[in-house]
Protein backbone atom coordinates (compact mmCIF):
# COMPACT_ATOMS: atom_id res chain seq x y z
CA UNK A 1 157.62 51.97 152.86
CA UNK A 2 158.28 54.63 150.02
CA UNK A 3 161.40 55.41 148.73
CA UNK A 4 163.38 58.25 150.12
CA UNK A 5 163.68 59.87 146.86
CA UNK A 6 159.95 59.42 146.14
CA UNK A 7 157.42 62.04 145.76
CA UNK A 8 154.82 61.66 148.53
CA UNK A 9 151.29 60.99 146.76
CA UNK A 10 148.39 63.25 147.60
CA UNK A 11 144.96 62.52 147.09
CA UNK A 12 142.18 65.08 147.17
CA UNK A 13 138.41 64.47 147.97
CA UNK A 14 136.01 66.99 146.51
CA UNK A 15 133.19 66.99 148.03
CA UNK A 16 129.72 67.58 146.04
CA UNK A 17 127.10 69.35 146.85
CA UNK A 18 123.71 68.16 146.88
CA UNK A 19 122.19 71.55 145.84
CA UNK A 20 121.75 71.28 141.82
CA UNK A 21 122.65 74.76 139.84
CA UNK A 22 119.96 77.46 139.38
CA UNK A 23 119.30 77.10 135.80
CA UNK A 24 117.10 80.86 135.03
CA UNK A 25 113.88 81.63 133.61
CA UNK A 26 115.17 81.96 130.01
CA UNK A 27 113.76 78.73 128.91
CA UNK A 28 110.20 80.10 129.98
CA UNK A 29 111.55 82.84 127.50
CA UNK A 30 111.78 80.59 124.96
CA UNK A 31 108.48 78.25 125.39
CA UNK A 32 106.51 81.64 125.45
CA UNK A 33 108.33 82.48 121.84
CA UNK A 34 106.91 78.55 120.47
CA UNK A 35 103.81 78.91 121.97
CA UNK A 36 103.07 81.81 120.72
CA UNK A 37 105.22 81.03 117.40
CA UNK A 38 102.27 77.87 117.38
CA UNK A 39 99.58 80.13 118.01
CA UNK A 40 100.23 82.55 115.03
CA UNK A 41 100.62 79.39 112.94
CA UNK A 42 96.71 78.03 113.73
CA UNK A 43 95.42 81.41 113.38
CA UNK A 44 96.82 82.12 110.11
CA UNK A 45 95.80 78.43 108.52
CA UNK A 46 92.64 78.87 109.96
CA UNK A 47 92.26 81.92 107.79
CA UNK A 48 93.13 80.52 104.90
CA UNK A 49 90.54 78.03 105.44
CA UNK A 50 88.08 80.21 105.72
CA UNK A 51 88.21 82.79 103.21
CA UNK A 52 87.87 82.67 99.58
CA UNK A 53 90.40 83.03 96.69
CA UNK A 54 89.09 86.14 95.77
CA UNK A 55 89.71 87.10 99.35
CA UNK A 56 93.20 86.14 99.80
CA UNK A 57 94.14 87.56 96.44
CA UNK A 58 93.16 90.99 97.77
CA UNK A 59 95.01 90.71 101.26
CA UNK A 60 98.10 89.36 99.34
CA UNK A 61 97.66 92.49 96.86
CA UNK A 62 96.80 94.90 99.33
CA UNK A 63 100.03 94.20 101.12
CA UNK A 64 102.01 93.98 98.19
CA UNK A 65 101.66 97.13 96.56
CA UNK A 66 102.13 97.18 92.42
CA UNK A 67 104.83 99.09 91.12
CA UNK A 68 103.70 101.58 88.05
CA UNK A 69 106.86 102.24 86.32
CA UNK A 70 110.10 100.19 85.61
CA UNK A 71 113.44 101.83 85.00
CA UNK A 72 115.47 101.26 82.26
CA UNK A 73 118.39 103.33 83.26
CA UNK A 74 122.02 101.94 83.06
CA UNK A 75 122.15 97.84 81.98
CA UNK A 76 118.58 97.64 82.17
CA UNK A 77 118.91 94.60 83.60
CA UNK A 78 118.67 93.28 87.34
CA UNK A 79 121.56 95.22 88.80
CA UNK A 80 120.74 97.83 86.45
CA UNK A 81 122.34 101.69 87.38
CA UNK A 82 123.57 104.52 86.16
CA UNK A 83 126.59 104.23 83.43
CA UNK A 84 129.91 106.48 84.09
CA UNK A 85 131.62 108.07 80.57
CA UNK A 86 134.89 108.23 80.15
CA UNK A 87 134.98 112.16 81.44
CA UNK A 88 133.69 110.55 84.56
CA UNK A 89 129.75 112.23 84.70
CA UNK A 90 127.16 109.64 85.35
CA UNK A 91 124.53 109.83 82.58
CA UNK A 92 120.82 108.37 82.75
CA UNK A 93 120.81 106.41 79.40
CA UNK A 94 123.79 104.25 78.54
CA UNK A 95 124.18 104.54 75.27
CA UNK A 96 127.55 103.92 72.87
CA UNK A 97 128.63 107.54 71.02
CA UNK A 98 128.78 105.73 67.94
CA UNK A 99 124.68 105.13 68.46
CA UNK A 100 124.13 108.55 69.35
CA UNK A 101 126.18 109.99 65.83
CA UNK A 102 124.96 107.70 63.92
CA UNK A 103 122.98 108.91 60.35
CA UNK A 104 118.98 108.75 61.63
CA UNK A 105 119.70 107.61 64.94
CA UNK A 106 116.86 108.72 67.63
CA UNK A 107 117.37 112.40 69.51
CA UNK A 108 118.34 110.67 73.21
CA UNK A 109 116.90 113.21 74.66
CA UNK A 110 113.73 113.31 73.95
CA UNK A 111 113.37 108.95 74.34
CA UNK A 112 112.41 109.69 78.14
CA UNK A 113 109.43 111.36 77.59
CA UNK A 114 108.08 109.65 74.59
CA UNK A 115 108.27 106.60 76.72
CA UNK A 116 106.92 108.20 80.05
CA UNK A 117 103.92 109.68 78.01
CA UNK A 118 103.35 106.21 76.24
CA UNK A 119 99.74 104.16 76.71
CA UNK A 120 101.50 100.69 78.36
CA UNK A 121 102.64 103.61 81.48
CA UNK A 122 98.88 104.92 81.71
CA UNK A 123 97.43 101.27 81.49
CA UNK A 124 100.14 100.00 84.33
CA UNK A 125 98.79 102.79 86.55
CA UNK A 126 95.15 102.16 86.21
CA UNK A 127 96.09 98.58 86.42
CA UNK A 128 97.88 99.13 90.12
CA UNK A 129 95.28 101.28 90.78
CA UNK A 130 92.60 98.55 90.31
CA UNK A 131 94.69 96.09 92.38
CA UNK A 132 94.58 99.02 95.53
CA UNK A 133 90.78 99.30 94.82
CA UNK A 134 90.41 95.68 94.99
CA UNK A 135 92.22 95.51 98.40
CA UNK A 136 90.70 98.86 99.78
CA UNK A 137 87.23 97.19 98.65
CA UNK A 138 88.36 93.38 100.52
CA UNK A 139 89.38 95.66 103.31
CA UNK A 140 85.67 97.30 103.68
CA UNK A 141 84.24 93.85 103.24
CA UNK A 142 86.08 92.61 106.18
CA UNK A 143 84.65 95.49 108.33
CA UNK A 144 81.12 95.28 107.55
CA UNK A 145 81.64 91.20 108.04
CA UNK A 146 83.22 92.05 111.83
CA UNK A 147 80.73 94.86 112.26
CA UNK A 148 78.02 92.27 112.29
CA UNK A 149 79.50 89.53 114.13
CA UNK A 150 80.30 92.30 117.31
CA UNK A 151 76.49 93.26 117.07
CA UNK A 152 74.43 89.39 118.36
CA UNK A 153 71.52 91.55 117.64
CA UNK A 154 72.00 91.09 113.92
CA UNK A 155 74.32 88.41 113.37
CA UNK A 156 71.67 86.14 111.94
CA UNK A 157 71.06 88.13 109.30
CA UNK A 158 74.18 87.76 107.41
CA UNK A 159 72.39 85.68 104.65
CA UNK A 160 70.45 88.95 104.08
CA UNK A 161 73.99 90.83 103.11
CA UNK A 162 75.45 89.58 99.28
CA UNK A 163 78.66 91.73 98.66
CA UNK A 164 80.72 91.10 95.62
CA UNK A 165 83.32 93.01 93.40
CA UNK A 166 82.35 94.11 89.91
CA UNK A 167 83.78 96.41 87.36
CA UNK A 168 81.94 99.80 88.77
CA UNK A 169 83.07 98.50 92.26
CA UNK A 170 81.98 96.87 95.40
CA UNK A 171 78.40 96.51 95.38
CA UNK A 172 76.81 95.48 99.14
CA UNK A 173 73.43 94.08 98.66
CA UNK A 174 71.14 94.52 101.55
CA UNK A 175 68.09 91.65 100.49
CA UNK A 176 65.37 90.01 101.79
CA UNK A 177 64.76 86.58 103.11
CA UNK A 178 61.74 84.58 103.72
CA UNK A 179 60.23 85.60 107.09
CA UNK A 180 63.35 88.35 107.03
CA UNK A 181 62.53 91.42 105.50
CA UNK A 182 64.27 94.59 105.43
CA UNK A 183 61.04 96.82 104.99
CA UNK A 184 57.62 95.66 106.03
CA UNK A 185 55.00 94.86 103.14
CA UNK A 186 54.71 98.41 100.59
CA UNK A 187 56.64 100.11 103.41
CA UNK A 188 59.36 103.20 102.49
CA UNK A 189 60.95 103.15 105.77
CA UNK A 190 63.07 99.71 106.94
CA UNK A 191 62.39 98.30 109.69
CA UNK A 192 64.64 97.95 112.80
CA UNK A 193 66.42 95.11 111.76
CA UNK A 194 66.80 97.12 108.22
CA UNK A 195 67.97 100.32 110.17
CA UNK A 196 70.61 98.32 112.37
CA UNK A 197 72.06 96.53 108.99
CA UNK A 198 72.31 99.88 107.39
CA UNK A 199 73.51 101.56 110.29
CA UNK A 200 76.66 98.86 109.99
CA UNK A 201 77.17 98.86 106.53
CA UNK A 202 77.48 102.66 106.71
CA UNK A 203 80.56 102.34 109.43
CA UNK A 204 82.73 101.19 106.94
CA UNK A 205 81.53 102.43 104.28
CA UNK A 206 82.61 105.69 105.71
CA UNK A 207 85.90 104.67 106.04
CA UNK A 208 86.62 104.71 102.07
CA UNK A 209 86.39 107.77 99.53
CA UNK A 210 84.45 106.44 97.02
CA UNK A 211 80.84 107.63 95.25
CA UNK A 212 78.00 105.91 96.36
CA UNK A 213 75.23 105.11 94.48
CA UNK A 214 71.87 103.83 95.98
CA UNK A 215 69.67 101.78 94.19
CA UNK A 216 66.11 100.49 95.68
CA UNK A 217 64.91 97.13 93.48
CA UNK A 218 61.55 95.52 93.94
CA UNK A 219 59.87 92.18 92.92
CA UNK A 220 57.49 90.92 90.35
CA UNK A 221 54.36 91.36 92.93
CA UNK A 222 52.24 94.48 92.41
CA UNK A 223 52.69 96.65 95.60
CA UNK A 224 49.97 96.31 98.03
CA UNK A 225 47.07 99.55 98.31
CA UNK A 226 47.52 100.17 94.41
CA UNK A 227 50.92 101.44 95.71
CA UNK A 228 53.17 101.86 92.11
CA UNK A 229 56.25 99.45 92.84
CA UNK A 230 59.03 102.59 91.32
CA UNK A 231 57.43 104.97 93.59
CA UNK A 232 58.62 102.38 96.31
CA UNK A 233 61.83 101.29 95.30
CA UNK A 234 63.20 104.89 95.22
CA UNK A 235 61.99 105.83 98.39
CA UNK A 236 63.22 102.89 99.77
CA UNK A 237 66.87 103.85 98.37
CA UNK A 238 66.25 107.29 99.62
CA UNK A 239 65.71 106.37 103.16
CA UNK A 240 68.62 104.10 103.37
CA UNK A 241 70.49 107.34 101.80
CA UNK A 242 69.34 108.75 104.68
CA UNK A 243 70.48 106.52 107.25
CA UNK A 244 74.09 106.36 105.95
CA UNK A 245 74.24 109.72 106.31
CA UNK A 246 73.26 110.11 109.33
CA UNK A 247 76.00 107.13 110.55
CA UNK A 248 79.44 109.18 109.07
CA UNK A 249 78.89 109.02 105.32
CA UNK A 250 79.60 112.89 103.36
CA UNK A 251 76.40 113.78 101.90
CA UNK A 252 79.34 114.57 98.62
CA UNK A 253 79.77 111.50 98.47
CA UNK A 254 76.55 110.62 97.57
CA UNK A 255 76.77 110.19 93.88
CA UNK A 256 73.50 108.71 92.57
CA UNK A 257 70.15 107.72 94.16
CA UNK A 258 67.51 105.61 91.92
CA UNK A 259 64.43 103.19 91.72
CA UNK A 260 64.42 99.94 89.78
CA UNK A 261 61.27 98.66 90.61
CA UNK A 262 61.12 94.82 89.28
CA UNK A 263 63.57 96.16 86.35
CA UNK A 264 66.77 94.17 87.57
CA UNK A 265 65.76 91.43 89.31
CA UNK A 266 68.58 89.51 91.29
CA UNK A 267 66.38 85.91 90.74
CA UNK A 268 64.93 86.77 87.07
CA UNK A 269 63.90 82.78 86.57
CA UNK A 270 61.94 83.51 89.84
CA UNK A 271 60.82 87.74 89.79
CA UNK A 272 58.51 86.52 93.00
CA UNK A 273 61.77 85.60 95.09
CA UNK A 274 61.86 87.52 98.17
CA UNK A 275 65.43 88.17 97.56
CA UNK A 276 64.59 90.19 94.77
CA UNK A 277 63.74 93.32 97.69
CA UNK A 278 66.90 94.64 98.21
CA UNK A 279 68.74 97.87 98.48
CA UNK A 280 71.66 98.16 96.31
CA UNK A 281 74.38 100.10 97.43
CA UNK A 282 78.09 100.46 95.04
CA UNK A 283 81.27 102.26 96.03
CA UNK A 284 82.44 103.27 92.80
CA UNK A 285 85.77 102.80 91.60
CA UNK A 286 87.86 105.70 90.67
CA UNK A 287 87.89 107.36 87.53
CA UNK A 288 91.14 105.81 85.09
CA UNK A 289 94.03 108.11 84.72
CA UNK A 290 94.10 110.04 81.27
CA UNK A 291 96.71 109.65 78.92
CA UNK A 292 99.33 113.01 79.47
CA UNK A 293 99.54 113.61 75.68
CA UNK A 294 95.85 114.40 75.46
CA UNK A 295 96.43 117.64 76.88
CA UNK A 296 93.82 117.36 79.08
C-alpha cells in the first residue's frame, strides 16, 4: 500500500496509429530537377564529343562577346573608378597637380583622344569583330548541317558539302562525288539533288548579311560536245545564283559571280577528281574599321 503522503503514479498509454504520415509530392519535384539536371549533362558531353575545336571555339566566342575598349579611368586597376579632388568634383583622369604643372608635362586634356584615335583601339575592334564573324559564320554552319539532317531526302549527301572558315570568310563548297554529281555530264543546270542542296544552303545563308560571291570550278576533262569548260563553270555559278535567290537571299547581296574552269582545282595532284566540280559559294567578311584620324 502507498504512503498517505505519496503522490499517486499515473501512467499513460498512447496509442499509435497504424496509418504512416503523408509525405507530398515534393520529392517527385526534386527527382524531375536530377533527371533532368542528368539529362542536360549527356547532352552537353555528347556535344563536345562531337564537334571540332574550331567549332567549340566559335560557340564559346559567340557567347562570350569581346570587349573593344578598356578604361583607364581612376586606379586603372581592377576596382578602378573615378578619383574625387579635394574640392569634392569627380574627375575622369586621376592625376597628381604637381604632374599636371609640371615644365613639359602632357596637356590632360587632350590624352583621351590621342588614345581613343590610336591604331591598338582600331585593331581591338576589327579583332572582336572577327571573333563575332567567326561565331555568326559557326552559327550558319550549324544551320545548313541541321537543314540537311531534317530533309532524309538529302542527308546522304553530306560528303558532297566541304565548309570551312578562311580569311575572306565562310566558304560552303557544294562538290561532286563519284556516282554523286551535282550537275549531269556538260550540264548548266543542277540536277534535283543539286537544286535541293542549294535550296538548303540558301536558308541559312539568308539568315546572315554578308556578300556572296559565286564561283563555278570545273575539272581537268575537256567538256563533252566541244563544250568550252569556262563557258560551263560560270553558268553553272549563275544558276545556283539563281536558285539562292529564289530561296530568301537579296539579289544586293549578291556581290560577285565567276567561272574558274579547271583554274583552282580543289585535288590539283589529281585535276580528274570528281570533287574538283563544285560550286563555290563565300560569305564575305566585313570590311575592317578605318582608323578615325584618316579623316575618312
Amino acid at each position: 500500500m502507498a504512503a498517505p503522503n505519496q503522490a499517486p503514479i499515473i501512467i499513460k498509454k498512447v496509442k499509435k496509429s497504424g496509418d504512416h504520415a503523408h509525405h507530398g509530392g515534393a520529392w517527385k519535384v526534386a527527382y524531375a530537377d536530377f533527371v533532368t539536371a542528368m539529362m542536360a549533362f549527356f547532352l552537353l558531353m555528347w556535344l563536345i564529343n562531337t564537334t571540332s575545336p574550331e567549332q567549340r571555339r566559335g560557340i564559346a566566342d559567340f557567347f562570350a562577346p569581346a570587349s573593344v575598349s578598356e578604361s583607364t579611368s581612376g586606379a586603372g586597376g581592377l576596382l578602378a573608378g573615378e578619383a574625387m579632388t579635394e574640392t569634392g568634383a569627380r574627375q575622369r583622369d586621376a592625376i597628381p597637380e604637381e604632374a599636371r604643372e609640371a615644365p613639359g608635362a602632357p596637356d590632360v586634356t587632350t590624352m583621351g583622344e590621342d588614345v581613343g584615335q590610336s591604331n591598338p583601339s582600331a585593331s581591338a575592334l576589327a579583332e572582336a569583330q572577327a571573333r563575332r564573324e567567326d561565331a555568326e559564320f559557326m552559327r550558319a554552319e550549324i544551320a545548313i548541317r541541321q537543314a540537311m539532317a531534317d530533309m532524309p531526302d538529302i542527308a546522304e549527301l553530306s560528303r558532297n558539302l566541304i565548309m570551312d572558315v578562311t580569311p575572306e570568310g565562310l566558304r560552303i563548297q557544294i562538290i561532286d562525288q563519284e556516282g554523286r554529281a551535282m550537275f549531269d555530264p556538260g550540264a548548266t543546270q543542277p540536277n534535283a539533288r543539286g537544286r535541293r542542296l542549294l535550296s538548303a544552303v540558301a536558308g541559312a545563308v539568308a539568315q546572315l548579311p554578308n556578300r556572296i560571291t559565286i564561283a563555278g570550278h570545273t575539272d581537268g576533262v575537256p567538256a563533252p560536245g566541244g563544250a568550252d569548260n569556262w563557258e560551263i563553270s560560270a553558268d553553272r555559278a549563275n544558276a545556283a545564283r539563281s536558285i539562292l535567290q529564289r530561296n530568301g537571299v537579296p539579289q544586293d547581296r549578291i556581290f560577285q559571280v565567276a567561272g574558274r574552269a579547271d583554274a583552282e582545282p580543289l585535288y590539283p595532284d589529281d585535276p580528274e577528281q570528281p570533287g574538283n566540280r563544285r560550286i563555290a559559294i563565300t560569305l564575305q567578311r566585313e570590311a575592317p574599321p578605318l582608323p578615325q584620324d584618316l579623316g575618312l
